[in-house]
N, C-alpha and C. Protein backbone atom coordinates (compact mmCIF):
# COMPACT_ATOMS: atom_id res chain seq x y z
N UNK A 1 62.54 113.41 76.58
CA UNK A 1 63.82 112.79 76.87
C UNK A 1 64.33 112.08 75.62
N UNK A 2 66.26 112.45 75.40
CA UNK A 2 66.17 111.37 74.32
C UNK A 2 66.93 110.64 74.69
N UNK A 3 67.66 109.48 74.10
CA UNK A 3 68.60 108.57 74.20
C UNK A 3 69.32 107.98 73.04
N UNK A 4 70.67 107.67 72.74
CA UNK A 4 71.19 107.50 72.55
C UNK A 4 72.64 106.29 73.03
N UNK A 5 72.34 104.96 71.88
CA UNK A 5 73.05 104.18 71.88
C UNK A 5 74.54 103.70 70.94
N UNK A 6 75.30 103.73 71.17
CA UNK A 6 76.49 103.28 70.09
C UNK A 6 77.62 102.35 70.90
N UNK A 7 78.21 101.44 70.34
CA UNK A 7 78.91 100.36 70.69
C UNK A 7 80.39 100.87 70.38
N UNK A 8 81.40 100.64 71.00
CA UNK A 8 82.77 100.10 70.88
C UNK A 8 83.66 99.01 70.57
N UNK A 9 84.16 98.92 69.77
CA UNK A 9 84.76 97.53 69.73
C UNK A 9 86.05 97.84 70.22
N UNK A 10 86.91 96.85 70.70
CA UNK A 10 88.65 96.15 70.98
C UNK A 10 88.37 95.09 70.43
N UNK A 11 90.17 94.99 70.12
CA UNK A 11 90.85 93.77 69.77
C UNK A 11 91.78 93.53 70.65
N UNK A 12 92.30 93.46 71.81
CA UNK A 12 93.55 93.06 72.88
C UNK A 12 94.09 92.30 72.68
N UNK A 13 95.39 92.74 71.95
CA UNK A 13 96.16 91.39 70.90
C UNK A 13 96.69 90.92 72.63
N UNK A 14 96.55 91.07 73.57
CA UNK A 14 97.02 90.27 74.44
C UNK A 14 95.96 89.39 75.46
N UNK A 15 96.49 88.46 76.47
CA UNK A 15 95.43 88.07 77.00
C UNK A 15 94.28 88.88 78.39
N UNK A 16 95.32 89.94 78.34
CA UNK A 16 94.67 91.13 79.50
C UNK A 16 95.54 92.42 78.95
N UNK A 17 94.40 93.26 79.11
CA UNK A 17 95.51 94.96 78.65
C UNK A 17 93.91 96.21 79.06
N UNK A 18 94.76 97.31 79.36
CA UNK A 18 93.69 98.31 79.70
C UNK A 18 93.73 99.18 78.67
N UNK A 19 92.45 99.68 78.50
CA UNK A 19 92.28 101.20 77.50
C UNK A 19 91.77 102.26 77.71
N UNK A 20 91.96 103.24 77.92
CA UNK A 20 91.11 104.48 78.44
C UNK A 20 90.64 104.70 77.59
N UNK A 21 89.35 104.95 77.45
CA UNK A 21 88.03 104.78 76.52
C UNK A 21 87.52 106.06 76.78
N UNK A 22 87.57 106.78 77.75
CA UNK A 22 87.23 108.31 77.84
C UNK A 22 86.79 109.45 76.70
N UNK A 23 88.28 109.41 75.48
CA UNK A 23 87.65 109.81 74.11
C UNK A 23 86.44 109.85 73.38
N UNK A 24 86.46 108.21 73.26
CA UNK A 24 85.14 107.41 73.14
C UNK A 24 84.26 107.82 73.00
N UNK A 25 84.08 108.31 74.58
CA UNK A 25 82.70 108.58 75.23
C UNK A 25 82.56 109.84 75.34
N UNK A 26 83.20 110.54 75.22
CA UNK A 26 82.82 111.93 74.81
C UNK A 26 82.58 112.36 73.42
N UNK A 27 83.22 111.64 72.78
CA UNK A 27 82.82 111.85 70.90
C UNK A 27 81.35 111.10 71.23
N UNK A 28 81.04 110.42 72.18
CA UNK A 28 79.28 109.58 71.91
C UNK A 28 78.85 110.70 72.65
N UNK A 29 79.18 111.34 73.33
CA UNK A 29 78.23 112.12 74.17
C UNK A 29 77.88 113.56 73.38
N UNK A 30 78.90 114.18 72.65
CA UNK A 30 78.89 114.98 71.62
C UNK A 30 78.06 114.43 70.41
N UNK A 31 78.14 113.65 69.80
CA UNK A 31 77.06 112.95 68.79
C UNK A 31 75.59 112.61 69.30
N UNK A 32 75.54 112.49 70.80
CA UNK A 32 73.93 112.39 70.92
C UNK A 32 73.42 113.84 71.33
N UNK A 33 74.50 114.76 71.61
CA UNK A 33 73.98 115.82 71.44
C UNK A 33 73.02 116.56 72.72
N UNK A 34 73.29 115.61 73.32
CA UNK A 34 72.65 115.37 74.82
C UNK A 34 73.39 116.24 75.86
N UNK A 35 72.56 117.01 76.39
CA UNK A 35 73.24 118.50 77.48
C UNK A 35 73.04 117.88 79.04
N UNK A 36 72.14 117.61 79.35
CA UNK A 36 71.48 116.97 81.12
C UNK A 36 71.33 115.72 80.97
N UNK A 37 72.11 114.52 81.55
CA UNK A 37 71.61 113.30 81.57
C UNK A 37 72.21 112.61 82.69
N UNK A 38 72.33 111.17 82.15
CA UNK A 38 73.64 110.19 82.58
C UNK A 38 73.65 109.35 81.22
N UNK A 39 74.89 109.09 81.80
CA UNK A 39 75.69 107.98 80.37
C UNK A 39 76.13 106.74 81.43
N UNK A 40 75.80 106.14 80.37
CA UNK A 40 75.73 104.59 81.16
C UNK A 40 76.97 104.22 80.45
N UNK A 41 78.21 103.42 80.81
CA UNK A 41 79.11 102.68 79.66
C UNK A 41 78.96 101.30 80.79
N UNK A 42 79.28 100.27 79.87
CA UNK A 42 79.02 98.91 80.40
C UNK A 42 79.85 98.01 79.53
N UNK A 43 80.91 96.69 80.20
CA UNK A 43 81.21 95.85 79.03
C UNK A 43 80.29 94.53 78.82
N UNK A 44 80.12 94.57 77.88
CA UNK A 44 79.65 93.81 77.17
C UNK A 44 79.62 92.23 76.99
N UNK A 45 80.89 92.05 77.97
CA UNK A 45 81.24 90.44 77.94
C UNK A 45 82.13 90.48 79.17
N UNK A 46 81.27 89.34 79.85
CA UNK A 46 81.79 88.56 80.82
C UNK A 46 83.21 88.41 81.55
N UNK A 47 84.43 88.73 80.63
CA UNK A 47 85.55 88.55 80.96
C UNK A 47 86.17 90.08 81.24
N UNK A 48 85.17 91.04 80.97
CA UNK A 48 86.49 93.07 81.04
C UNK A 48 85.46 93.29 81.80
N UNK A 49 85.81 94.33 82.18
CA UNK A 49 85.00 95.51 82.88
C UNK A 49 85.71 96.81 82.59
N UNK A 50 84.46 97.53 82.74
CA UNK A 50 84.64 99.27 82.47
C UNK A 50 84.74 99.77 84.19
N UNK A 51 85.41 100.84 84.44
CA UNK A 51 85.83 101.32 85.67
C UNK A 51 86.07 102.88 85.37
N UNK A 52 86.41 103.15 86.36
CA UNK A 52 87.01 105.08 86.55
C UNK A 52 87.69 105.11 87.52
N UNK A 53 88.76 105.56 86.69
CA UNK A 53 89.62 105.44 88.07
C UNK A 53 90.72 106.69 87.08
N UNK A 54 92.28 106.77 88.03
CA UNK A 54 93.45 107.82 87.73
C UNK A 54 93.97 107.27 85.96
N UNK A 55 94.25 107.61 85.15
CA UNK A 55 95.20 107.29 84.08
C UNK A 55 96.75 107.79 84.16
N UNK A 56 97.06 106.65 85.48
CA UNK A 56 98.56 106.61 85.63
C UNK A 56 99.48 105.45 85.87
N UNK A 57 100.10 105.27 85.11
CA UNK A 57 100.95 103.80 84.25
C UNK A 57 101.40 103.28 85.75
N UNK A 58 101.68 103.53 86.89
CA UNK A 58 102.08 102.98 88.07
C UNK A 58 100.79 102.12 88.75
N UNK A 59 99.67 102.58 88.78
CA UNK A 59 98.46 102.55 89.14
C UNK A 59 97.96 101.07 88.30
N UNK A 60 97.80 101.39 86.79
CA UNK A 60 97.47 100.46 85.80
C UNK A 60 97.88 99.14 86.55
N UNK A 61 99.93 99.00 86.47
CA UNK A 61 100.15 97.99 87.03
C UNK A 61 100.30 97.30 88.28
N UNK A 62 99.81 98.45 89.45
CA UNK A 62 98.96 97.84 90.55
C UNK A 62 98.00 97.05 90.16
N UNK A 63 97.00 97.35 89.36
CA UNK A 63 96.01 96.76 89.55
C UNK A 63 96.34 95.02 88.62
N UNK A 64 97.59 94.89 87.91
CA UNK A 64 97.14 93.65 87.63
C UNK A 64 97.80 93.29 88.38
N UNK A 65 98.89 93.34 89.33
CA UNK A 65 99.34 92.67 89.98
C UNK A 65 98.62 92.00 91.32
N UNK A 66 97.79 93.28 91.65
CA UNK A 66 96.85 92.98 92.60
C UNK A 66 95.62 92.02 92.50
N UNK A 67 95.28 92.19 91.07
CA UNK A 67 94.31 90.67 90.59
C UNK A 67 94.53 89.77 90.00
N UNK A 68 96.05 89.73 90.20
CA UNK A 68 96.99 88.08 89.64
C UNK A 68 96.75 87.79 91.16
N UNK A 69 97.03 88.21 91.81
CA UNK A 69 97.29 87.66 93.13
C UNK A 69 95.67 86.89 93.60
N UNK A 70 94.69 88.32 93.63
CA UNK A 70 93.74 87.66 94.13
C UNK A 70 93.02 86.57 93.05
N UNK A 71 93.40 86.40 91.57
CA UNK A 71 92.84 85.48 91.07
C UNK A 71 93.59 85.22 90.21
N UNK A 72 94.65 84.12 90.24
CA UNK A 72 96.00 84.09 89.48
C UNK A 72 95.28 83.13 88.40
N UNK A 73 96.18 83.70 87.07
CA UNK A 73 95.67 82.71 85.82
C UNK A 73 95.77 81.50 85.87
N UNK A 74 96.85 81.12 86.40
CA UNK A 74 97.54 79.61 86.36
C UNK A 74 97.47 79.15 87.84
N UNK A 75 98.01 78.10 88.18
CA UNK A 75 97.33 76.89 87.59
C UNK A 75 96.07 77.08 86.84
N UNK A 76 95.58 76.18 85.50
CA UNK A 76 94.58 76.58 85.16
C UNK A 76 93.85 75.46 85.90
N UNK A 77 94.43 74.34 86.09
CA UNK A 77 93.44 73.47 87.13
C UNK A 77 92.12 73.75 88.61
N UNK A 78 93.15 74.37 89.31
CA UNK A 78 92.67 75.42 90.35
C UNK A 78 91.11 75.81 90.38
N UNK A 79 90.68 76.36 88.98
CA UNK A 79 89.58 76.78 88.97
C UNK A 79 88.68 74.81 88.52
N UNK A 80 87.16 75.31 88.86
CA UNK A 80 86.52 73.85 88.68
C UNK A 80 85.85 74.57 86.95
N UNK A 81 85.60 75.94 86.65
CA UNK A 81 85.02 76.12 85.93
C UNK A 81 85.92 75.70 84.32
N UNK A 82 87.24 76.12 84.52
CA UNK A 82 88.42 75.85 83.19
C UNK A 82 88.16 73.95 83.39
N UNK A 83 87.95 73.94 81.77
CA UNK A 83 88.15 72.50 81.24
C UNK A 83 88.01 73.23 79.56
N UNK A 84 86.75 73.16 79.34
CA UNK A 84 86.71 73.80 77.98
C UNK A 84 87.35 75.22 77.37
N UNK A 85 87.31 75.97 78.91
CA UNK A 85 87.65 77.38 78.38
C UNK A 85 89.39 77.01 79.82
N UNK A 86 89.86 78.28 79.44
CA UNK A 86 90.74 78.45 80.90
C UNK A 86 90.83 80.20 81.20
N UNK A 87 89.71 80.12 81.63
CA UNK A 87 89.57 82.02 81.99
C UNK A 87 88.70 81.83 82.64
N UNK A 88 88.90 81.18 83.76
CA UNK A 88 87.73 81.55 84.79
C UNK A 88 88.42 82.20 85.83
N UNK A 89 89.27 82.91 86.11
CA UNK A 89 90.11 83.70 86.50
C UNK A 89 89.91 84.88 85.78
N UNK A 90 89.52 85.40 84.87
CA UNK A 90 89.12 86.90 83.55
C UNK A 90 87.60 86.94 84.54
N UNK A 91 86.73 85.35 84.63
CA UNK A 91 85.45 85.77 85.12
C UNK A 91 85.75 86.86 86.96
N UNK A 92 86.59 85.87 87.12
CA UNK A 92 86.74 86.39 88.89
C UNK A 92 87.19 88.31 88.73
N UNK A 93 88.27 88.26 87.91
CA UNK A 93 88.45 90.08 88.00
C UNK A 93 87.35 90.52 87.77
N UNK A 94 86.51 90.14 86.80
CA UNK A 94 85.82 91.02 86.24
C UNK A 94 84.59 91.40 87.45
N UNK A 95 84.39 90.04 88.22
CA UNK A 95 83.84 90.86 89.56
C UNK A 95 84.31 91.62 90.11
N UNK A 96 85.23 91.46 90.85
CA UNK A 96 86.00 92.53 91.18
C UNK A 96 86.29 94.11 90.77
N UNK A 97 86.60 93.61 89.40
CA UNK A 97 86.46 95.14 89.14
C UNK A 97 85.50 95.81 88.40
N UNK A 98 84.19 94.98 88.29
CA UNK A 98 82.86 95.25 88.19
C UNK A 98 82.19 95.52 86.64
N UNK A 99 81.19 96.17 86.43
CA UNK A 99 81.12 95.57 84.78
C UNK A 99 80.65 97.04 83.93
N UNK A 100 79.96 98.00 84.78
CA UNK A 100 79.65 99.26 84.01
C UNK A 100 80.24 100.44 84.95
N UNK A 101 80.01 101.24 84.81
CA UNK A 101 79.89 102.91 85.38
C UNK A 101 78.50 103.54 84.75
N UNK A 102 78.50 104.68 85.84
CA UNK A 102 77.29 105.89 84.92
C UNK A 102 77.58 107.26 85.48
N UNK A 103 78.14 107.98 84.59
CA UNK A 103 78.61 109.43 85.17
C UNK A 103 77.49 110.34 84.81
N UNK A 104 77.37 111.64 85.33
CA UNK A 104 76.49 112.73 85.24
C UNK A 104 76.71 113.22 83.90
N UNK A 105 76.03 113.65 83.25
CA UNK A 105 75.86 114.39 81.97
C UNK A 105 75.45 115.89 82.64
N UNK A 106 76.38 116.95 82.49
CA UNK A 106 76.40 118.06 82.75
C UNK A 106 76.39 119.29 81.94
N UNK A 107 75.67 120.38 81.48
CA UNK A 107 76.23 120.99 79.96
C UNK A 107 77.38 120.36 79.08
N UNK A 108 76.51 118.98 78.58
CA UNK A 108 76.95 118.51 77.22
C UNK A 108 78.79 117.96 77.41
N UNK A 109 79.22 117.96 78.77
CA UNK A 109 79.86 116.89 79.31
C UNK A 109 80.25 116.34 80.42
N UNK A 110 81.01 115.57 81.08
CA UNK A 110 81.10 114.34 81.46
C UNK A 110 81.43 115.05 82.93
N UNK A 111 80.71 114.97 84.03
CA UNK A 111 81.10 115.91 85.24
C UNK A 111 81.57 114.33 86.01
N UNK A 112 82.57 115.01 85.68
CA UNK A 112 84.02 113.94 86.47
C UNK A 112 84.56 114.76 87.18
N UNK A 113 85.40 113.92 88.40
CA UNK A 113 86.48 114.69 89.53
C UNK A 113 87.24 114.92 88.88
N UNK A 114 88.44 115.48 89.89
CA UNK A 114 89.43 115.56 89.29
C UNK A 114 90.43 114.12 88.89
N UNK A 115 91.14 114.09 87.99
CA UNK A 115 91.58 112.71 86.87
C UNK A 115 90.65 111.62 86.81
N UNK A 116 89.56 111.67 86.79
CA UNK A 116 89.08 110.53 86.40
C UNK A 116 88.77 110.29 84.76
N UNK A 117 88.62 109.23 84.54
CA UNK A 117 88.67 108.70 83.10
C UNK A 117 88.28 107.50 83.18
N UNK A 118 87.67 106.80 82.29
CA UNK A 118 86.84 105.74 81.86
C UNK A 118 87.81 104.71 81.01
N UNK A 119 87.83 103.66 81.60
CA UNK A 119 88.76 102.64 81.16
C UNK A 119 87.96 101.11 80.97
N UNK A 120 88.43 100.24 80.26
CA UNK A 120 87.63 98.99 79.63
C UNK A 120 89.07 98.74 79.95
N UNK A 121 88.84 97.18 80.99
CA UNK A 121 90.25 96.38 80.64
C UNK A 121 89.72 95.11 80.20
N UNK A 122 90.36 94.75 79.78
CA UNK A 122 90.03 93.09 78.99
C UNK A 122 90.76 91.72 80.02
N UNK A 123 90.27 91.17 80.50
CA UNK A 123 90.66 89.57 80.97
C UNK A 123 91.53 88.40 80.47
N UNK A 124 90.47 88.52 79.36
CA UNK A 124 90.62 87.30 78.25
C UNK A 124 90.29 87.92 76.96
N UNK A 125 92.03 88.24 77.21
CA UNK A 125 91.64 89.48 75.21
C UNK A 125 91.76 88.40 73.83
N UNK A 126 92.54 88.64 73.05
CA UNK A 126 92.86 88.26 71.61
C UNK A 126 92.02 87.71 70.66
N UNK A 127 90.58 88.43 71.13
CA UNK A 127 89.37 88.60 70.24
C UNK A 127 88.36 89.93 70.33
N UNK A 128 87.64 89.68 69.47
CA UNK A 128 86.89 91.64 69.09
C UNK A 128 86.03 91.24 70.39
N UNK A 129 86.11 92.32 71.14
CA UNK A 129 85.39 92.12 72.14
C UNK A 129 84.64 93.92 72.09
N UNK A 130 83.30 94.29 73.03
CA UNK A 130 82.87 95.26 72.90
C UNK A 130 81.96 96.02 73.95
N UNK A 131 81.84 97.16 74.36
CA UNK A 131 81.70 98.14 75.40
C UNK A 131 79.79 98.56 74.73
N UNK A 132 79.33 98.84 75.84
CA UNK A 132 78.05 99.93 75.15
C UNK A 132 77.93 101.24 75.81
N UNK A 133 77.67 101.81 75.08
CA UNK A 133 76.93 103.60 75.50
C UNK A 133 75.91 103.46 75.71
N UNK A 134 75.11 104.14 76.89
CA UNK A 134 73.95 104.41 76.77
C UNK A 134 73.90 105.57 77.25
N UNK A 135 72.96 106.37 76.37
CA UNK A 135 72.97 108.11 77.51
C UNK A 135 71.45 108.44 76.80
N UNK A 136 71.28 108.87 78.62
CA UNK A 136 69.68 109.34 78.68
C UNK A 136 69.69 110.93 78.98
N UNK A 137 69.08 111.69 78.44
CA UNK A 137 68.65 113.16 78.90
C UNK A 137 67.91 113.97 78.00
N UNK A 138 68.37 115.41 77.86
CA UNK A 138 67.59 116.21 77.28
C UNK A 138 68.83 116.86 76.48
């Protein structure tokens, strides 16, 4: 069995924004060269999460509207955790919309449904923030 690790970085010049990272992960899955596995992608920090879901711009902005609501930025009082930081609202999505995926590794790629794609959204962007690969197989 081998494996294969490589990192991603963002910069989200904003304070929340999504990226389909899909590319990504198929240029890593092509470089490890790996035919039968799974690929693990995971973010890396506390405030994004990686997901799979449709890459369609109507959809995207469902979803922040839908986790302003259930965990609105502001007031920043509201939360007990904001004093030093004010993103404890980035922590709450990121439950929500959870922190890794792991798709099938199938002849050397990514056995996805139909439109799915691999996306990293950021919480609490306007710093280098970063994703990991992991893929196990043969």
């Amino acid at each position: 069995m081998k494996s294969y690790r490589k990192e991603l970085w963002f910069h989200v010049p904003r304070r929340r924004g999504l990226v389909n990272i899909t590319p990504q992960v198929e240029e890593a899955l092509r470089e490890s060269g790996i035919q039968e596995g799974l690929i693990l992608v995971n973010a890396m920090n506390i405030t994004a999460s990686v997901f799979i879901n449709d890459d369609e711009a109507g959809l995207h902005h469902d979803y922040e509207v839908w986790l302003e609501k259930l965990a609105p930025e502001k007031p920043y009082d509201q939360y007990q955790h904001n004093g030093f930081e004010d993103n404890a609202d980035a922590h709450l999505k990121r439950t929500v919309m959870g922190r890794e995926v792991v798709v099938a590794v199938t002849n050397g790629r990514l056995d996805f449904g139909t439109w799915e794609q691999i996306f990293y959204f950021e919480f609490d962007g306007k710093r280098d923030k970063h994703a990991l690969i992991k893929i196990i197989g043969e």
